[in-house]
N, C-alpha and C. Protein backbone atom coordinates (compact mmCIF):
# COMPACT_ATOMS: atom_id res chain seq x y z
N UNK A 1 -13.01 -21.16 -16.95
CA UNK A 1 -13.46 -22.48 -16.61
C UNK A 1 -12.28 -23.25 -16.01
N UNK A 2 -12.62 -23.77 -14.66
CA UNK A 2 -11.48 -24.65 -14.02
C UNK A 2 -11.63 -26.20 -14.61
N UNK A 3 -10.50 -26.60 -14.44
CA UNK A 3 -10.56 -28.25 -14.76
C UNK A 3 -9.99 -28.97 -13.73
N UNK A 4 -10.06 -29.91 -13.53
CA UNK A 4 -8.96 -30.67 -12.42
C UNK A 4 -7.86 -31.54 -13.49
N UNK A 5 -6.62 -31.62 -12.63
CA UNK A 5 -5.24 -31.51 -12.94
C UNK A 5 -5.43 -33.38 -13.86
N UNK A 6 -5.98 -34.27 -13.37
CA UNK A 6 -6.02 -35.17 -14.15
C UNK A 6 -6.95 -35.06 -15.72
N UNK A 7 -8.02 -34.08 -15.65
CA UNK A 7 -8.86 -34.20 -17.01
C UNK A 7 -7.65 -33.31 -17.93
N UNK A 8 -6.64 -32.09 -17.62
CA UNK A 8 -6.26 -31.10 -18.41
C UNK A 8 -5.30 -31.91 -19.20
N UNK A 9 -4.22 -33.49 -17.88
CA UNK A 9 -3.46 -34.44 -18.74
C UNK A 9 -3.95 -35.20 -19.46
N UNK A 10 -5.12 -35.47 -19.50
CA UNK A 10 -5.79 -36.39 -20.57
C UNK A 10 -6.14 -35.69 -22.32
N UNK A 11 -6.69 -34.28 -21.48
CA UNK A 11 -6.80 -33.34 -23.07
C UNK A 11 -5.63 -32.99 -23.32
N UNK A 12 -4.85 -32.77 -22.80
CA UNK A 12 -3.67 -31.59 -23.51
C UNK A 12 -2.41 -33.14 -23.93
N UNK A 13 -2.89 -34.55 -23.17
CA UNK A 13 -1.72 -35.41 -23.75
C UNK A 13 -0.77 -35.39 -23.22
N UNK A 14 -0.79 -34.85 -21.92
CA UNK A 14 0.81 -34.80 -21.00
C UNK A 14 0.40 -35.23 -19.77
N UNK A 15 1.39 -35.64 -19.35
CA UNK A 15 1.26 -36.91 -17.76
C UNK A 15 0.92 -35.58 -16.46
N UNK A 16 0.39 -36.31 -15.81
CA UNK A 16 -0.13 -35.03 -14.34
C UNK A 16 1.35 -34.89 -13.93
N UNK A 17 2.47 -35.43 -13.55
CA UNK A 17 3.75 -35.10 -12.87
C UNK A 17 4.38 -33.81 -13.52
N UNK A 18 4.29 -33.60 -15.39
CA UNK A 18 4.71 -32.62 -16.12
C UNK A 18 3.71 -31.27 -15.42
N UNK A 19 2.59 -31.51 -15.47
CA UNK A 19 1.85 -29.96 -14.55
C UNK A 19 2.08 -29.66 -13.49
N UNK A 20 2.37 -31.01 -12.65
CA UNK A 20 2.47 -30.83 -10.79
C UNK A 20 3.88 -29.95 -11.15
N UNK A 21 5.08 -30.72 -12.14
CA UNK A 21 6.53 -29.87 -11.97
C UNK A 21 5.89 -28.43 -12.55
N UNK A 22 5.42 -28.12 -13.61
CA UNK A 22 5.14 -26.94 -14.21
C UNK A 22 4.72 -25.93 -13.13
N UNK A 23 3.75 -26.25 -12.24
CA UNK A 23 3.27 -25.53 -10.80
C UNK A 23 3.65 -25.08 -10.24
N UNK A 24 5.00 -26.07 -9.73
CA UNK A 24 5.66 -26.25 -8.53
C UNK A 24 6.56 -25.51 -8.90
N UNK A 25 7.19 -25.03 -10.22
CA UNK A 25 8.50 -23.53 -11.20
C UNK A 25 7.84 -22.75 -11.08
N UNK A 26 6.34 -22.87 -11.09
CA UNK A 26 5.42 -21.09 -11.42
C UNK A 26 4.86 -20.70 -12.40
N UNK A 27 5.06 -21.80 -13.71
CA UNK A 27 5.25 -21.42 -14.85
C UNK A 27 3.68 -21.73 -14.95
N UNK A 28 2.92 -22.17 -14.18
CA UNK A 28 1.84 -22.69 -14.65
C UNK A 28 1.12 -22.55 -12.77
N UNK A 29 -0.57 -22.19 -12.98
CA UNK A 29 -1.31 -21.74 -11.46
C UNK A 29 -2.49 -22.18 -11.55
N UNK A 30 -2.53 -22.56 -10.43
CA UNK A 30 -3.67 -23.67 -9.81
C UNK A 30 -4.71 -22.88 -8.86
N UNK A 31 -6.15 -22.58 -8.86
CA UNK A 31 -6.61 -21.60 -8.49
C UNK A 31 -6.50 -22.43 -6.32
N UNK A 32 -6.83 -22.02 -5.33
CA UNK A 32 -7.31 -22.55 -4.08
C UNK A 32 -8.02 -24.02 -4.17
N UNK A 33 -9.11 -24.28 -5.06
CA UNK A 33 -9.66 -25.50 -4.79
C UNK A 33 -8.70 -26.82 -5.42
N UNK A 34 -7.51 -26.46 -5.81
CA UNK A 34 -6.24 -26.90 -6.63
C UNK A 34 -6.42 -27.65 -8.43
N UNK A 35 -7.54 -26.70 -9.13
CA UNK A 35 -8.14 -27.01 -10.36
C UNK A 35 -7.09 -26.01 -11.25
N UNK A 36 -7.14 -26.33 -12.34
CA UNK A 36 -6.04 -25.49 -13.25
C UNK A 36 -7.41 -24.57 -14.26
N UNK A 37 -6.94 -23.67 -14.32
CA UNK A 37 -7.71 -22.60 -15.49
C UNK A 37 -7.71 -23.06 -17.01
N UNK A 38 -8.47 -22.82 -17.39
CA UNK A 38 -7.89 -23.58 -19.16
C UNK A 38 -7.28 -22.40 -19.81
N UNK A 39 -7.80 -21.56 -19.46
CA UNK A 39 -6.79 -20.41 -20.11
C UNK A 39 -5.25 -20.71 -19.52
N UNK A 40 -5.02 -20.89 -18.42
CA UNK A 40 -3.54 -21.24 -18.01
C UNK A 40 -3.18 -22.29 -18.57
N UNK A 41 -3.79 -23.40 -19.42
CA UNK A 41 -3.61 -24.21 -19.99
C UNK A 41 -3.17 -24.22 -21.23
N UNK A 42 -3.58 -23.39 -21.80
CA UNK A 42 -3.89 -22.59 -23.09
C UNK A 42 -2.66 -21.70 -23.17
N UNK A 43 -2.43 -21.59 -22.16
CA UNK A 43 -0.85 -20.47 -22.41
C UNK A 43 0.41 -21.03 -22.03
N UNK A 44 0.07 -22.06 -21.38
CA UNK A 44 1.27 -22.88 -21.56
C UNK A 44 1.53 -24.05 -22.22
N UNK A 45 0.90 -24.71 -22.56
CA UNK A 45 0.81 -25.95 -23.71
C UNK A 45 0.02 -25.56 -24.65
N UNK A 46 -0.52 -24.56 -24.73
CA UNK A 46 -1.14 -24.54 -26.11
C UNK A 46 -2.51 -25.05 -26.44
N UNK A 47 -2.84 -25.42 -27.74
CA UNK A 47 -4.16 -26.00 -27.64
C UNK A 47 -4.49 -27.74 -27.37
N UNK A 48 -5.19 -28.18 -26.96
CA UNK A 48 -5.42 -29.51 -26.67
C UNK A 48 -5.28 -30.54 -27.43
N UNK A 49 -4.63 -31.70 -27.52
CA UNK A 49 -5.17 -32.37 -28.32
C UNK A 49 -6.57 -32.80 -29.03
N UNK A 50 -6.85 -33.15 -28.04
CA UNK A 50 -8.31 -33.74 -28.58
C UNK A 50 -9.09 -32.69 -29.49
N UNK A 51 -8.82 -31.40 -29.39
CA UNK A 51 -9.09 -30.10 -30.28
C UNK A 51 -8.14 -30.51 -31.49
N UNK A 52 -7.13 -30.36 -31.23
CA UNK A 52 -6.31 -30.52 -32.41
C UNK A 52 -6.55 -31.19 -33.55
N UNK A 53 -6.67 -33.31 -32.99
CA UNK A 53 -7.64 -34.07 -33.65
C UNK A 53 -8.61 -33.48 -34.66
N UNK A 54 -9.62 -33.19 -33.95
CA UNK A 54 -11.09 -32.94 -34.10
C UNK A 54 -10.58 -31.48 -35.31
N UNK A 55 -9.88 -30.72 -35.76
CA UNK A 55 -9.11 -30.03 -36.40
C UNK A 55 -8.42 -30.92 -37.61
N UNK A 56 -7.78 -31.63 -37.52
CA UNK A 56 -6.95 -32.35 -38.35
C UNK A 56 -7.62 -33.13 -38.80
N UNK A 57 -8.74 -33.37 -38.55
CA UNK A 57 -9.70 -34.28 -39.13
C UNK A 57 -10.36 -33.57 -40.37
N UNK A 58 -10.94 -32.38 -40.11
CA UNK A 58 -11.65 -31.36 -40.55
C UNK A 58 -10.48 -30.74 -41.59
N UNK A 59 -9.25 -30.74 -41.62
CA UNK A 59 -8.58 -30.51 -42.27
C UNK A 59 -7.84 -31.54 -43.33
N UNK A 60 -8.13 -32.31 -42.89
CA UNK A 60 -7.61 -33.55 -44.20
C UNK A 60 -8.97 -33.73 -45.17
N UNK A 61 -10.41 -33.29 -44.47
CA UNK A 61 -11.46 -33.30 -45.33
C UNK A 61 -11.17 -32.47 -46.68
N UNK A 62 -10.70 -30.64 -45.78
CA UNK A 62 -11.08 -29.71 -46.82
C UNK A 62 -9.60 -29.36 -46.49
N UNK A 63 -8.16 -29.53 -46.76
CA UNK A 63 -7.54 -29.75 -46.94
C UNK A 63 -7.12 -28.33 -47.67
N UNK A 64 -6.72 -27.37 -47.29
CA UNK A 64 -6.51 -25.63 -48.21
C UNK A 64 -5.87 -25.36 -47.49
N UNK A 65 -4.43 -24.82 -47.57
CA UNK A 65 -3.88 -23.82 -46.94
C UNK A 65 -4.19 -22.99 -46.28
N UNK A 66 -5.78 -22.16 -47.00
CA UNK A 66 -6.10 -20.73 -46.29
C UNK A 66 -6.89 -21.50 -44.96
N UNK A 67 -7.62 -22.75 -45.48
CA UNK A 67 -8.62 -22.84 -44.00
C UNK A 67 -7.57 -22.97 -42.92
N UNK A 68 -6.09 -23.70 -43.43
CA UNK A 68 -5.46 -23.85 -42.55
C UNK A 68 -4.80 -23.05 -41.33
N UNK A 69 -4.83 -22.10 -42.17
CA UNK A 69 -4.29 -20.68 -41.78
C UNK A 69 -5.21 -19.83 -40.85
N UNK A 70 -6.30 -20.16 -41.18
CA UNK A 70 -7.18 -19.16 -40.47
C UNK A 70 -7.83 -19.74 -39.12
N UNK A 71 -7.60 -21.13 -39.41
CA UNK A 71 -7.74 -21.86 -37.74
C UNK A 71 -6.79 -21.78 -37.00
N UNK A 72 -5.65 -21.69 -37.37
CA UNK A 72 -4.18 -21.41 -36.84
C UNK A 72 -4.23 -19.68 -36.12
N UNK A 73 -4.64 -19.12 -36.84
CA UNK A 73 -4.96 -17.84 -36.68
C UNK A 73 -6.04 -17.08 -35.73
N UNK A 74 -7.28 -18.15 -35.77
CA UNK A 74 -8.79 -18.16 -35.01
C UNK A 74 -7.53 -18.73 -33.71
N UNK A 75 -6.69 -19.70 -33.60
CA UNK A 75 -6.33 -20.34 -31.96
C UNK A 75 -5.24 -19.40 -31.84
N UNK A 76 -4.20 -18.22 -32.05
CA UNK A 76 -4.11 -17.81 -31.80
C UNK A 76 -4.64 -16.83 -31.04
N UNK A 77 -5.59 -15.93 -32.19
CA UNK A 77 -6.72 -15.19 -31.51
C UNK A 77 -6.94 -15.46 -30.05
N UNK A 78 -7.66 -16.98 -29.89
CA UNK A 78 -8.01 -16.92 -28.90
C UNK A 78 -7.22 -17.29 -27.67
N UNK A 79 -5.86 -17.57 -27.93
CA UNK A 79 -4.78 -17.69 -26.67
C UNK A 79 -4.95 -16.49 -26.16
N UNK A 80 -4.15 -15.25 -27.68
CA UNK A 80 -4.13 -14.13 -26.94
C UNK A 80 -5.23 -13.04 -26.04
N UNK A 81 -6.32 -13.54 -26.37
CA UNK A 81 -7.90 -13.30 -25.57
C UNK A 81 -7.45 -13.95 -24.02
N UNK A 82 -7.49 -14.89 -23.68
CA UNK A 82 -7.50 -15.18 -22.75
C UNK A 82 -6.56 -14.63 -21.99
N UNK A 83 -5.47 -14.29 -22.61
CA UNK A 83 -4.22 -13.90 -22.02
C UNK A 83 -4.55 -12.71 -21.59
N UNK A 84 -5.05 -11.55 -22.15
CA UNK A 84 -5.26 -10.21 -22.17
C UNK A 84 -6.71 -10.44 -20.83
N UNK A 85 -7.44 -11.31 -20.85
CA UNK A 85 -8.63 -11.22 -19.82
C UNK A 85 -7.75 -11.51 -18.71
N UNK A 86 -6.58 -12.05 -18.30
CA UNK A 86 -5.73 -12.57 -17.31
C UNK A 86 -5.34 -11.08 -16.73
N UNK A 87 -4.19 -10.85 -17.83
CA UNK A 87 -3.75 -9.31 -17.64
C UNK A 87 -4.91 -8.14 -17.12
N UNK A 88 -6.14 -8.46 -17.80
CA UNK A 88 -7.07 -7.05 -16.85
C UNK A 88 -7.53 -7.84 -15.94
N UNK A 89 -7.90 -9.12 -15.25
CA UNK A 89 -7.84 -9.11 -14.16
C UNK A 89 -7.18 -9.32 -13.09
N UNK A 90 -5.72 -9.32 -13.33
CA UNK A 90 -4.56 -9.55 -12.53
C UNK A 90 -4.72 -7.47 -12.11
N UNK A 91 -4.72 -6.51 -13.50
CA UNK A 91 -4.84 -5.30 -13.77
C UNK A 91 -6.22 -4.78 -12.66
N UNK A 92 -7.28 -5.15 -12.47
CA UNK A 92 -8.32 -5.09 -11.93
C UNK A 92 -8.29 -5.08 -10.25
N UNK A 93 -7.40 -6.20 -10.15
CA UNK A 93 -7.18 -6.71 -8.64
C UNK A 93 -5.92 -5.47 -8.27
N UNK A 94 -4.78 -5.60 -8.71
CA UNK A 94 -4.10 -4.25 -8.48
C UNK A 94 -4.89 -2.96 -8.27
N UNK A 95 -5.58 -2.59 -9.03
CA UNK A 95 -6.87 -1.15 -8.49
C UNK A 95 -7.90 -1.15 -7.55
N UNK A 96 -7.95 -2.71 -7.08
CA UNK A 96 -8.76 -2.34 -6.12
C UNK A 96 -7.60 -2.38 -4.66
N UNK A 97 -6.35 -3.07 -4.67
CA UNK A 97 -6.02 -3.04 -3.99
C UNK A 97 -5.16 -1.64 -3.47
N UNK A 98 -5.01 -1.26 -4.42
CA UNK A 98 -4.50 0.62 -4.28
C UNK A 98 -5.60 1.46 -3.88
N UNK A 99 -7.00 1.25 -4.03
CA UNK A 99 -8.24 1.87 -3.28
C UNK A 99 -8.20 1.88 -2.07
N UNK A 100 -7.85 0.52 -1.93
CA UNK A 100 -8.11 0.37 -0.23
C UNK A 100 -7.00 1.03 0.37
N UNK A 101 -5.91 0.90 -0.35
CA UNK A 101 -4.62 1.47 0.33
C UNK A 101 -4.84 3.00 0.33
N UNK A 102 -5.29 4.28 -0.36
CA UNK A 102 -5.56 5.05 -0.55
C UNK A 102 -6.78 5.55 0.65
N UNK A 103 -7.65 4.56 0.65
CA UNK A 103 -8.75 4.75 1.94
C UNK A 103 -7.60 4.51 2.95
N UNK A 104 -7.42 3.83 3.12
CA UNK A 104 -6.29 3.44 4.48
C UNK A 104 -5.57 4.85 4.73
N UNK A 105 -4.83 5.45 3.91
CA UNK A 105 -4.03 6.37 4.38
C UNK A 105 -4.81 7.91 4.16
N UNK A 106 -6.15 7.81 3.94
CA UNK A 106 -6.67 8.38 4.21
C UNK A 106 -7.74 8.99 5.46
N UNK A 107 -7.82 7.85 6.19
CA UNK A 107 -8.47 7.66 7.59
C UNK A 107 -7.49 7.95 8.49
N UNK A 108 -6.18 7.82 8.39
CA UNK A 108 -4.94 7.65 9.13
C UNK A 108 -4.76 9.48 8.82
N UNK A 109 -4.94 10.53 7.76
CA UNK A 109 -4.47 11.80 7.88
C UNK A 109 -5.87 12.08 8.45
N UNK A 110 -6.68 11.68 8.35
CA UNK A 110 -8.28 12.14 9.46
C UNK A 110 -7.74 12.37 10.49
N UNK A 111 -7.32 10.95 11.68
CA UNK A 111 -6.73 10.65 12.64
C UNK A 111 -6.05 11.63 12.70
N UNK A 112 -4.95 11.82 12.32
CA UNK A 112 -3.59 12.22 12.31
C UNK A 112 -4.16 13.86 12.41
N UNK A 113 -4.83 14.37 11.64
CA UNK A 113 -5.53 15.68 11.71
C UNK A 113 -6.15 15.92 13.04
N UNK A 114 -7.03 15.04 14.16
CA UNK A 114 -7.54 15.36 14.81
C UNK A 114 -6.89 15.45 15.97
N UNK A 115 -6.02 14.54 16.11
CA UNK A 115 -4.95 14.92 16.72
C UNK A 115 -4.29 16.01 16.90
N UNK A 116 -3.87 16.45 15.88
CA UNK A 116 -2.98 17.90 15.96
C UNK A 116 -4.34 18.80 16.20
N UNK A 117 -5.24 19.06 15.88
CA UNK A 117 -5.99 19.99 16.52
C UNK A 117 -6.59 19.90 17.75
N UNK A 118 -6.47 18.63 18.45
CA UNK A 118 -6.69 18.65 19.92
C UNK A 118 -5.24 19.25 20.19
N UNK A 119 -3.73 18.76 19.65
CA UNK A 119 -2.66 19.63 20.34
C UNK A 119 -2.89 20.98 20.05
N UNK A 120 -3.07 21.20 19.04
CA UNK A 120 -3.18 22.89 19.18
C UNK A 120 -4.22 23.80 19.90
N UNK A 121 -4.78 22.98 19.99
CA UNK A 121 -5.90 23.46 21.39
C UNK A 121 -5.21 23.57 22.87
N UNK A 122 -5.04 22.40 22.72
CA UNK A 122 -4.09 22.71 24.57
C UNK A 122 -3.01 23.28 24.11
N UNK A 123 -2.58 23.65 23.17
CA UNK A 123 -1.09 24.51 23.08
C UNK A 123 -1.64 25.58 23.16
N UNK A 124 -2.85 26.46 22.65
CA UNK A 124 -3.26 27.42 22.57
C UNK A 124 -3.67 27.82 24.47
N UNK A 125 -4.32 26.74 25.02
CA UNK A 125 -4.90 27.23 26.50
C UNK A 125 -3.89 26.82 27.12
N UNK A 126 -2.70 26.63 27.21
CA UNK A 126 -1.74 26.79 27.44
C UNK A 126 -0.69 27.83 27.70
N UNK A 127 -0.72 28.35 26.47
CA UNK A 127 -0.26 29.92 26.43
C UNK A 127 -1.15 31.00 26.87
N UNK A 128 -2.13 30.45 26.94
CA UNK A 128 -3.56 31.83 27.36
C UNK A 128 -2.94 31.68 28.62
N UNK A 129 -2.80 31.11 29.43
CA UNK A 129 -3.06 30.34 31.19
C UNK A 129 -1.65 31.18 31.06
N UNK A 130 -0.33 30.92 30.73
CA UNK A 130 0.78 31.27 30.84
C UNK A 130 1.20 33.00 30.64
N UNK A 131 0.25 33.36 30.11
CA UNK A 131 -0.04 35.19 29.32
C UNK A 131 -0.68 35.71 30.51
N UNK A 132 -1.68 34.72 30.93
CA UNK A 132 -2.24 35.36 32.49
C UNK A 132 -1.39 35.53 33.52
N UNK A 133 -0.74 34.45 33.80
CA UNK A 133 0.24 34.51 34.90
C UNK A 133 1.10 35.34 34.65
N UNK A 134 1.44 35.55 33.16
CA UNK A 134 2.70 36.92 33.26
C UNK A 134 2.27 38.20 33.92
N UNK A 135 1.08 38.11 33.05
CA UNK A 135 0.49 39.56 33.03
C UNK A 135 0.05 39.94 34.44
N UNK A 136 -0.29 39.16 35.06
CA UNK A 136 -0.35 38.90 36.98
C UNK A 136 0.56 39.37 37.55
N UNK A 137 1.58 39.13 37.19
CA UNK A 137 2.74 38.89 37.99
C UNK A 137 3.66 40.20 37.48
N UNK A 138 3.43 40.79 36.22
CA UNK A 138 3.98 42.00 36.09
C UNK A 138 3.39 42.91 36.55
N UNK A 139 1.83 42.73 36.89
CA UNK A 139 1.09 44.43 37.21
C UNK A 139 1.67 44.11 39.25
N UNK A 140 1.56 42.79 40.01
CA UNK A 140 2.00 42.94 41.29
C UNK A 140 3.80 43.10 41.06
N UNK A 141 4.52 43.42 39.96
CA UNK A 141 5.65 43.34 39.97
C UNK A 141 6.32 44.89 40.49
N UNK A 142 7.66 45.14 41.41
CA UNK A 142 7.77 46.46 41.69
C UNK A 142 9.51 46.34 41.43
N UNK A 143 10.20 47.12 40.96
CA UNK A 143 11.54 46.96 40.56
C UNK A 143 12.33 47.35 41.51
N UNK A 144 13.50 46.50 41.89
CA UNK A 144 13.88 46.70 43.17
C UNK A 144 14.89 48.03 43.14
N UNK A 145 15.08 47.90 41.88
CA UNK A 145 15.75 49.69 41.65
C UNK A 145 15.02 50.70 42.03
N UNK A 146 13.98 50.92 42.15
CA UNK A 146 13.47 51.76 42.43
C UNK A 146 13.18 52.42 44.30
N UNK A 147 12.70 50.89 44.92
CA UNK A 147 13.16 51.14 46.80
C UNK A 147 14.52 51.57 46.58
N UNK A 148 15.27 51.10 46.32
CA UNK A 148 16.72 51.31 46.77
C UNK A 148 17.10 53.11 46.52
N UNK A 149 16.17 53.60 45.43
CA UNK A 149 16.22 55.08 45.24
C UNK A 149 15.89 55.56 46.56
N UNK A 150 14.17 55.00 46.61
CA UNK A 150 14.03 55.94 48.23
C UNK A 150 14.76 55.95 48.80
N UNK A 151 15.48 54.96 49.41
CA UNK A 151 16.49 54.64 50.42
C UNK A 151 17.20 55.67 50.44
N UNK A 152 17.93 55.88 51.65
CA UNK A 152 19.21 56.89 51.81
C UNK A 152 20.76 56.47 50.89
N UNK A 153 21.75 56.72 51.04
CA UNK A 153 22.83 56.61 50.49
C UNK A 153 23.76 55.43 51.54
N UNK A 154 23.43 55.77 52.51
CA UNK A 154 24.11 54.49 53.79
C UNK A 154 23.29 53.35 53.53
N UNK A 155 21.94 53.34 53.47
CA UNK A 155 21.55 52.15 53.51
C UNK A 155 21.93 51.16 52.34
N UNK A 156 21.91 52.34 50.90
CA UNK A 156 22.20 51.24 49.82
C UNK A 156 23.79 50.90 49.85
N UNK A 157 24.59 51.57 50.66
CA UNK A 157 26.05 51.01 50.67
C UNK A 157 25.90 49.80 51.85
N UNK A 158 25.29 50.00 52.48
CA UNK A 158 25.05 48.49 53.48
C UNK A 158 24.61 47.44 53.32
N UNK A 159 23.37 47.83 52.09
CA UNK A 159 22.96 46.94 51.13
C UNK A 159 24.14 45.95 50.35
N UNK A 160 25.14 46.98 49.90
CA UNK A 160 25.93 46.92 48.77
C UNK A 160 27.14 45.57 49.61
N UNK A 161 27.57 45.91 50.91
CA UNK A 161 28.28 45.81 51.88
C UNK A 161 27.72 44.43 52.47
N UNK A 162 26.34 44.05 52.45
CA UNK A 162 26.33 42.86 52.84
C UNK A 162 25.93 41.76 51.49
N UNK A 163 25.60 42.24 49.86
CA UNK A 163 25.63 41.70 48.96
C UNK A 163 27.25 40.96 49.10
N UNK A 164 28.12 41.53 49.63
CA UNK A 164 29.51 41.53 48.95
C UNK A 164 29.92 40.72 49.91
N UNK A 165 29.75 40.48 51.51
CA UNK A 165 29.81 39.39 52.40
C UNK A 165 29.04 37.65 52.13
N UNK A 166 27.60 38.60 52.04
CA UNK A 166 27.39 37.17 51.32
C UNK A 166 28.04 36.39 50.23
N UNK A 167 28.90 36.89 48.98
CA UNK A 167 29.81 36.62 48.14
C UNK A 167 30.83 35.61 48.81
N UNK A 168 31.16 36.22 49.93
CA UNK A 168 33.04 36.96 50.49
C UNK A 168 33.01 34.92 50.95
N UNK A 169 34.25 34.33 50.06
CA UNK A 169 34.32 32.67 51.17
C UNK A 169 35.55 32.98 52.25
């Protein structure tokens, strides 16, 4: 349950400037419509006056230690309730926000997957195309060692003779 920042100084007995400073340290949170939580109220000042009263009244009636104790005990209780519903939904909001993050980097290795199998596709017809052209080019291939056998013995020294001019500066 939200309250606005002037009703929480009227119950709890403290001036609105003590919550605005409390806010403004951190120590104390104001939801968007700028209303305070009573549980955030509750955990930082404690229980309300006007509760308190309405308590101390009821206690000067029946006046026992134990009742005393066990209302003391019942407002504990219920600080630490509220506190713990804070914690699982502060706890709550963290898990959903690791879901999404988890979907997120999960669409991204989709991506990232389809990608590499379009590269390995053209890497693959790539090398096919490149295996052809070898294989082309070795069956029209003829080793030049081998003319030079037919050849006579003058020609491959003339051969040899103008390799060695073309060299010669």
């Amino acid at each position: 349950m939200n309250i606005s920042v002037t009703k929480a100084a009227k119950e709890w007995g403290i001036s609105r400037t003590t919550i605005y400073q409390k806010v403004s340290d951190g120590e104390l949170s104001r939801t968007a419509d700028k209303k305070i939580d009573v549980s955030e109220m509750l955990r930082v000042f404690g229980e309300p006056i006007s509760k308190k009263r309405t308590e101390r009244s009821v206690d000067t009636v029946q006046s026992t230690p134990l009742n005393s104790q066990s209302v003391q005990h019942n407002t504990d209780i219920e600080h630490l309730l509220a506190l713990e519903k804070l914690k699982n939904e502060h706890l709550s909001q963290q898990v959903s926000d690791q879901k999404k993050l988890i979907e997120n980097y999960q669409q991204q290795i989709g991506q990232l997957n389809k990608t590499l199998d379009k590269a390995n596709a053209s890497i693959q017809d790539f090398a096919q195309v490149r295996l052809l052209e070898f294989k082309k080019s070795e069956q029209s291939y003829e080793p030049p060692l081998e003319k030079e056998k037919e050849k006579t013995d003058n020609s491959t020294v003339a051969t040899v003779e103008k390799k060695k001019r073309w060299w010669a500066f």
